[in-house]
Protein backbone atom coordinates (compact mmCIF):
# COMPACT_ATOMS: atom_id res chain seq x y z
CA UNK A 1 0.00 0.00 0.00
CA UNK A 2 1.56 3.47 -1.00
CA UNK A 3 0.16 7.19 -1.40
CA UNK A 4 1.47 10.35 -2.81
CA UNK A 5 0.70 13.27 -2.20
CA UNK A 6 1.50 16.52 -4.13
CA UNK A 7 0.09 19.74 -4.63
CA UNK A 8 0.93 21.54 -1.64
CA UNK A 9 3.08 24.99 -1.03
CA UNK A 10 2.76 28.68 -0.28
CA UNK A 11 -0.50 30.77 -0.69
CA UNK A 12 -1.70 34.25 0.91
CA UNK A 13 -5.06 33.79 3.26
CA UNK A 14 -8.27 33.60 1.27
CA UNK A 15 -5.91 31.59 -1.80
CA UNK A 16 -7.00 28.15 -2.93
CA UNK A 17 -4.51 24.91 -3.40
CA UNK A 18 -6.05 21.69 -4.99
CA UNK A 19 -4.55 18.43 -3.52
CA UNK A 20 -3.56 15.30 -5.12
CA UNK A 21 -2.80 11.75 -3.91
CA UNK A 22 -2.49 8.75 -5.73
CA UNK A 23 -2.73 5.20 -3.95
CA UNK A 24 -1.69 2.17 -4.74
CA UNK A 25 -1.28 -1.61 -4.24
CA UNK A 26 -4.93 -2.00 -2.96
CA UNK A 27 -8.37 -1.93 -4.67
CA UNK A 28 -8.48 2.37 -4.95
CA UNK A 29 -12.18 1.87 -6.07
CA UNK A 30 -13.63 0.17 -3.22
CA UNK A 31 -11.75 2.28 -0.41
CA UNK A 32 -12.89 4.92 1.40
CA UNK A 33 -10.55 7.63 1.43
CA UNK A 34 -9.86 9.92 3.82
CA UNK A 35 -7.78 13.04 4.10
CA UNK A 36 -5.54 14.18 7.50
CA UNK A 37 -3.28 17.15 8.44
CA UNK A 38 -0.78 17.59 10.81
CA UNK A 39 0.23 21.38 12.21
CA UNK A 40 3.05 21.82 13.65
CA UNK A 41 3.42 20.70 17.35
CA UNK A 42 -0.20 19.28 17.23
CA UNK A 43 -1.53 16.00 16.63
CA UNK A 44 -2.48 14.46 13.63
CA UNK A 45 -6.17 15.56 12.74
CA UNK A 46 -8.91 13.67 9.99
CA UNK A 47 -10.12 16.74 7.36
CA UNK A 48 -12.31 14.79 4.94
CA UNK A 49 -13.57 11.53 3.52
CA UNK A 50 -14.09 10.72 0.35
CA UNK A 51 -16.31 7.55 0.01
CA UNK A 52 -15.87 5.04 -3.39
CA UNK A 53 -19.26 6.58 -4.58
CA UNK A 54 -18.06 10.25 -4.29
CA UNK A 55 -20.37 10.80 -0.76
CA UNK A 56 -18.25 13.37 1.51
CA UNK A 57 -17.70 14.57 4.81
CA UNK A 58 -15.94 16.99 6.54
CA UNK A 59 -14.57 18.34 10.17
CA UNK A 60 -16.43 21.40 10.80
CA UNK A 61 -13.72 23.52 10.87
CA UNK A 62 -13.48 23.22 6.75
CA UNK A 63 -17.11 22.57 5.52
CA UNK A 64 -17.80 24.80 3.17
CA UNK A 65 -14.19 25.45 2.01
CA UNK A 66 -12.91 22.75 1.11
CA UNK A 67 -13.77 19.91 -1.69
CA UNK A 68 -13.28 16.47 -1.84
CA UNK A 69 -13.12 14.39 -4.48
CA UNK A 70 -11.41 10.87 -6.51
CA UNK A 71 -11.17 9.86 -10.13
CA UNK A 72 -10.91 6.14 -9.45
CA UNK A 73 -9.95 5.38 -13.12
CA UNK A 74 -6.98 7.47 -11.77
CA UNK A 75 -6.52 5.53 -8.53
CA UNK A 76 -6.35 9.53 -7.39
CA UNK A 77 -8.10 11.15 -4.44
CA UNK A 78 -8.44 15.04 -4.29
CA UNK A 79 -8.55 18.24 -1.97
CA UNK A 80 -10.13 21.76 -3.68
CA UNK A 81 -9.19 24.20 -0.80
CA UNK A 82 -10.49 27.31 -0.87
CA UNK A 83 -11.18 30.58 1.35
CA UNK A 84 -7.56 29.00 3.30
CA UNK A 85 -6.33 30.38 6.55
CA UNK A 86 -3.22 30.16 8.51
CA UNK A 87 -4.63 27.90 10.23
CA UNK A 88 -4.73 25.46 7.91
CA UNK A 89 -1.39 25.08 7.66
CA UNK A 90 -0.53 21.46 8.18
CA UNK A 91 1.08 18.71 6.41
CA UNK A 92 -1.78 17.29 4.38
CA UNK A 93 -2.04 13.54 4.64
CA UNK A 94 -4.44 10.61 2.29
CA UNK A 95 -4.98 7.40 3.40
CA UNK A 96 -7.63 4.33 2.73
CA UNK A 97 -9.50 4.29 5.71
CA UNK A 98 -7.89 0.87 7.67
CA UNK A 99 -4.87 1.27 6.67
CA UNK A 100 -1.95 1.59 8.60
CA UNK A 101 0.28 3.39 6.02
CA UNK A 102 0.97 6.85 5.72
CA UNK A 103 2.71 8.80 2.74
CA UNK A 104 5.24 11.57 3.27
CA UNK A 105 2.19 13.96 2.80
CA UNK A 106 2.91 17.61 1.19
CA UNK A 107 3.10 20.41 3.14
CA UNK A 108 0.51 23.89 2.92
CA UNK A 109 1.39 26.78 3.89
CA UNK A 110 -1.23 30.04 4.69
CA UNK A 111 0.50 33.41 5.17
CA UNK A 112 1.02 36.39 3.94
């Protein structure tokens, strides 16, 4: 099992960044994908799910901003954030929900 993420860097508050992670050696259609973030000197936190039929959820603190979704021809998974804050900045992490495997994420960063 393996994920890469990309997409990440530097944007002002109120910029938008679009995530990407691609996973492999598992069956990318039928998992449930979920999306984490990591600040620094706090603990890892969930941010969305993506579900194999394209159903979503979110933690409160980015409804509304942010976008999840997967192209599972792809075997990609997929983070639209908009409106961003400093506080979002985090490593941003994907993983298929069981899994025990975590890729070396890609880091966002909100400032001005």
């Amino acid at each position: 099992v393996h994920f890469v993420e990309s997409g990440g860097g530097l944007v002002q508050p109120g910029g938008s960044l679009r995530l990407s992670c691609a996973g492999s050696g598992f069956s990318f259609s039928d998992a449930i994908m979920t999306w984490h973030r990591q600040a620094p000197g706090k603990a890892r936190e969930w941010v969305a799910t993506v579900a194999p039929g394209g159903a979503t959820f979110y933690v409160d603190s980015v409804k509304g901003r942010f976008t999840g979704s997967r192209d599972n021809a792809k075997n990609e998974v997929y983070l639209q954030m908009n409106s961003l804050k400093p506080a979002d900045t985090a490593v941003y992490y994907c993983q298929a929900y069981g899994s025990t495997t975590w890729g070396q994420g890609t880091q966002v960063t909100v400032s001005s």
